[in-house]
C-alpha atoms as a PDB file:
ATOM      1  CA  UNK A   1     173.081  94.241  -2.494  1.00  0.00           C
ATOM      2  CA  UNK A   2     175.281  91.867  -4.968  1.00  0.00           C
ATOM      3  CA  UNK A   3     173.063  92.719  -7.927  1.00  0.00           C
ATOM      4  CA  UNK A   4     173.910  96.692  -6.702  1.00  0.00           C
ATOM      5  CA  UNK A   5     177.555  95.809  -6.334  1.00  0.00           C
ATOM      6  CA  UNK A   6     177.312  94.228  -9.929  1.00  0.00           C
ATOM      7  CA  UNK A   7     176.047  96.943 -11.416  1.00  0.00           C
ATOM      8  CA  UNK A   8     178.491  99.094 -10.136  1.00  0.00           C
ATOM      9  CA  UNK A   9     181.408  97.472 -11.281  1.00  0.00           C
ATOM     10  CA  UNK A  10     179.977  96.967 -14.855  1.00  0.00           C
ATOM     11  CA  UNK A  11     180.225 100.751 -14.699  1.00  0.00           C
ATOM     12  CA  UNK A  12     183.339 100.980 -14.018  1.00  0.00           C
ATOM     13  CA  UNK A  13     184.644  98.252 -16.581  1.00  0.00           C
ATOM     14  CA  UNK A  14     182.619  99.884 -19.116  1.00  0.00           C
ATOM     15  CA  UNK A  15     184.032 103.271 -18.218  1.00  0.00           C
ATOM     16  CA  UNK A  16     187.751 101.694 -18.164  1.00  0.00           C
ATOM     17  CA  UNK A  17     187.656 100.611 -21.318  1.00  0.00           C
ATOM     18  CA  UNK A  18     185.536 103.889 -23.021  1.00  0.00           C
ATOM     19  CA  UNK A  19     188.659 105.780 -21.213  1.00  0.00           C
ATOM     20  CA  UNK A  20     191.173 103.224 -22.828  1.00  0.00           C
ATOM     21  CA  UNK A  21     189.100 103.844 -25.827  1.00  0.00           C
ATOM     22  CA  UNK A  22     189.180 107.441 -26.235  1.00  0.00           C
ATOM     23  CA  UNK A  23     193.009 107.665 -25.373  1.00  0.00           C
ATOM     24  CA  UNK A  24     193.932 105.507 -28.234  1.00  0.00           C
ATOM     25  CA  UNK A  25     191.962 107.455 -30.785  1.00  0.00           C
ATOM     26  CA  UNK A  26     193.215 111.402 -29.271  1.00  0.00           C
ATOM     27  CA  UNK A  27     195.063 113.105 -27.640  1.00  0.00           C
ATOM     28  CA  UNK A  28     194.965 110.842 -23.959  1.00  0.00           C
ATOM     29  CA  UNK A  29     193.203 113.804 -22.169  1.00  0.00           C
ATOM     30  CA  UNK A  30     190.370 112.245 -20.417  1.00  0.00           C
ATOM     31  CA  UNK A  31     187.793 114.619 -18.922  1.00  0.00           C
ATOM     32  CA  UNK A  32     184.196 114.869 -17.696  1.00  0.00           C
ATOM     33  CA  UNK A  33     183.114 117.326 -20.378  1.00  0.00           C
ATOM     34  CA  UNK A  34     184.788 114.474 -23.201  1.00  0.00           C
ATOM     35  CA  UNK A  35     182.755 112.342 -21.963  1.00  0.00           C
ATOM     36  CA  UNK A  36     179.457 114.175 -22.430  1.00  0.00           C
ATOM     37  CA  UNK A  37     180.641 115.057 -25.578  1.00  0.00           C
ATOM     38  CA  UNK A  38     181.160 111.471 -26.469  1.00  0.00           C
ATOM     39  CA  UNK A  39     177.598 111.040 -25.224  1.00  0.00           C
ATOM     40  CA  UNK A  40     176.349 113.356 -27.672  1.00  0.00           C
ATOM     41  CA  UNK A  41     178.066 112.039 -30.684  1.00  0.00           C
ATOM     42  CA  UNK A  42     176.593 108.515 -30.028  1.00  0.00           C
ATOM     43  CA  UNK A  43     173.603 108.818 -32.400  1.00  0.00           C
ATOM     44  CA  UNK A  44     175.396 109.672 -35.052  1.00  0.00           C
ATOM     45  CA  UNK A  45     178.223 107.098 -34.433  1.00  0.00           C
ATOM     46  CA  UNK A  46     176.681 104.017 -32.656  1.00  0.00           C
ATOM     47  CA  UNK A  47     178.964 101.365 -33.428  1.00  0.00           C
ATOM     48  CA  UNK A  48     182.267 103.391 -32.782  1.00  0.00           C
ATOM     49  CA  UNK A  49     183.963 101.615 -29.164  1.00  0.00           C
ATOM     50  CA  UNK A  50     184.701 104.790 -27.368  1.00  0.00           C
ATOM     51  CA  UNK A  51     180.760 106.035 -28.052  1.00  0.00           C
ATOM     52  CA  UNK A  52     179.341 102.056 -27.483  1.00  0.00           C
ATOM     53  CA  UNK A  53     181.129 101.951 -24.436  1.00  0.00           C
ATOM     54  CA  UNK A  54     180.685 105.279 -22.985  1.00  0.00           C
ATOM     55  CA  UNK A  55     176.717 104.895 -23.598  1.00  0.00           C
ATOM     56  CA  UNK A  56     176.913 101.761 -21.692  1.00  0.00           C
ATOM     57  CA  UNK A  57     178.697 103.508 -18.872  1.00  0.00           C
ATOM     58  CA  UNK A  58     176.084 105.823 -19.401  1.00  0.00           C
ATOM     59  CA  UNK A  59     173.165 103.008 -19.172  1.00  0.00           C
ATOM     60  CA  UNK A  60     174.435 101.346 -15.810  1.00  0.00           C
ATOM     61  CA  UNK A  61     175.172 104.189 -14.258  1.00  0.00           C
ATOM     62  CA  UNK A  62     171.461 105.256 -14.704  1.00  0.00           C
ATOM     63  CA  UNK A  63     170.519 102.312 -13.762  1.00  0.00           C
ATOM     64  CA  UNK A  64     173.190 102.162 -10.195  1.00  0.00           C
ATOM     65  CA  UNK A  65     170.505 104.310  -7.932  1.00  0.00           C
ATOM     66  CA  UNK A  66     167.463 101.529  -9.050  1.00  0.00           C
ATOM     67  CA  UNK A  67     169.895  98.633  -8.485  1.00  0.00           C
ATOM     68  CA  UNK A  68     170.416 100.108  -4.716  1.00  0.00           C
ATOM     69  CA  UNK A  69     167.525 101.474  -4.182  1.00  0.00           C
ATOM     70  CA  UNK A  70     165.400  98.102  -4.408  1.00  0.00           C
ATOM     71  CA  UNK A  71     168.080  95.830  -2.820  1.00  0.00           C
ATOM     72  CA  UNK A  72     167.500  98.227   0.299  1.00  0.00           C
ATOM     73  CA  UNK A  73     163.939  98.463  -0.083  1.00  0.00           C
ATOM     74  CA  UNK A  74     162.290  95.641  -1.981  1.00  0.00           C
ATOM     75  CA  UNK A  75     160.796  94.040   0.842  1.00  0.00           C
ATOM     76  CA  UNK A  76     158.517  97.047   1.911  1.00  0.00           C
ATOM     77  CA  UNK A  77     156.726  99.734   0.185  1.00  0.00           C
ATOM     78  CA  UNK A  78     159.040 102.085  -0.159  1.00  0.00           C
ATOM     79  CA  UNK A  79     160.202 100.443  -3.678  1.00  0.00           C
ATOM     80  CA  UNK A  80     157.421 103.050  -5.117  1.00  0.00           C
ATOM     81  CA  UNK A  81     159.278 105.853  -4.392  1.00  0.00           C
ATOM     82  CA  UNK A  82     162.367 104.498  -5.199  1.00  0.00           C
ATOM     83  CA  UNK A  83     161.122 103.799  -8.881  1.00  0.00           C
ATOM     84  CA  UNK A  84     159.435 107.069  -9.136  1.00  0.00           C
ATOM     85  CA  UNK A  85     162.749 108.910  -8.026  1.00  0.00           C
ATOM     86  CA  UNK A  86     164.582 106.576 -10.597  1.00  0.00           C
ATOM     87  CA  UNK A  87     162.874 108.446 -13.280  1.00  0.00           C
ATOM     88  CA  UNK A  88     162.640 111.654 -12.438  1.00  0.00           C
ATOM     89  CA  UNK A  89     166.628 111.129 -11.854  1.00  0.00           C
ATOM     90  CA  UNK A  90     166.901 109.840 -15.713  1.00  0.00           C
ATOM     91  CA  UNK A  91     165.062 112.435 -16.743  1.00  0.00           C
ATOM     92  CA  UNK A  92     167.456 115.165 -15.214  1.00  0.00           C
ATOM     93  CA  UNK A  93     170.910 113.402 -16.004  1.00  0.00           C
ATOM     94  CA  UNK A  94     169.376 112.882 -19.614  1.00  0.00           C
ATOM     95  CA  UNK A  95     168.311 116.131 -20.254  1.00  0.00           C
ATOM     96  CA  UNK A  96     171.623 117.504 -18.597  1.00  0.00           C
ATOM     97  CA  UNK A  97     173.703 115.229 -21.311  1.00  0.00           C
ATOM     98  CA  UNK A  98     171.787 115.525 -24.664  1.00  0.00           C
ATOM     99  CA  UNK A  99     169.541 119.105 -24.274  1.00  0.00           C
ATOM    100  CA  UNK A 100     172.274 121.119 -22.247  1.00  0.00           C
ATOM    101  CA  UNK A 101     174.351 123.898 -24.601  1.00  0.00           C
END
């Protein structure tokens, strides 16, 4: 549960300081749809703070439900399923971000 809990709150430092980030460089309007936008310009801009810190965001939070999933059930064989939802979850929040219009 600590390494879940760690996770977690590397999130949300990365996330505070994408949001600091992004408020110094526009306007200080910080929304959901910025950030996916942000997401989406990271290729093309990788070693910009806001993007390198949003994609990090982006990386542990992807990474939160497979943190929690196998502190719960790492002792039993239920960590399977756990995995195999971990990437079919990636999958979806991936293809959401980068192949929505």
């Amino acid at each position: 549960m600590v390494a879940s809990l760690a996770v977690f709150l590397t999130f949300l430092g990365f996330l505070f300081l994408g949001k600091r980030a992004m408020a110094e460089q526009s306007t200080g309007v910080f929304k959901v749809f910025a950030l996916i936008q942000v997401l989406r310009e990271f290729p093309s801009r990788p070693r910009s703070f806001p993007h390198l810190y949003i994609f990090l965001a982006y990386v542990f939070f992807l990474c939160l439900p497979l943190a929690v999933g196998l502190s719960i059930y790492l002792q039993s064989d239920a960590n399977v399923l756990v995995v195999v939802f971990w990437i079919v979850y990636c999958y979806n929040v991936s293809k959401y971000i980068f192949f929505s219009e």
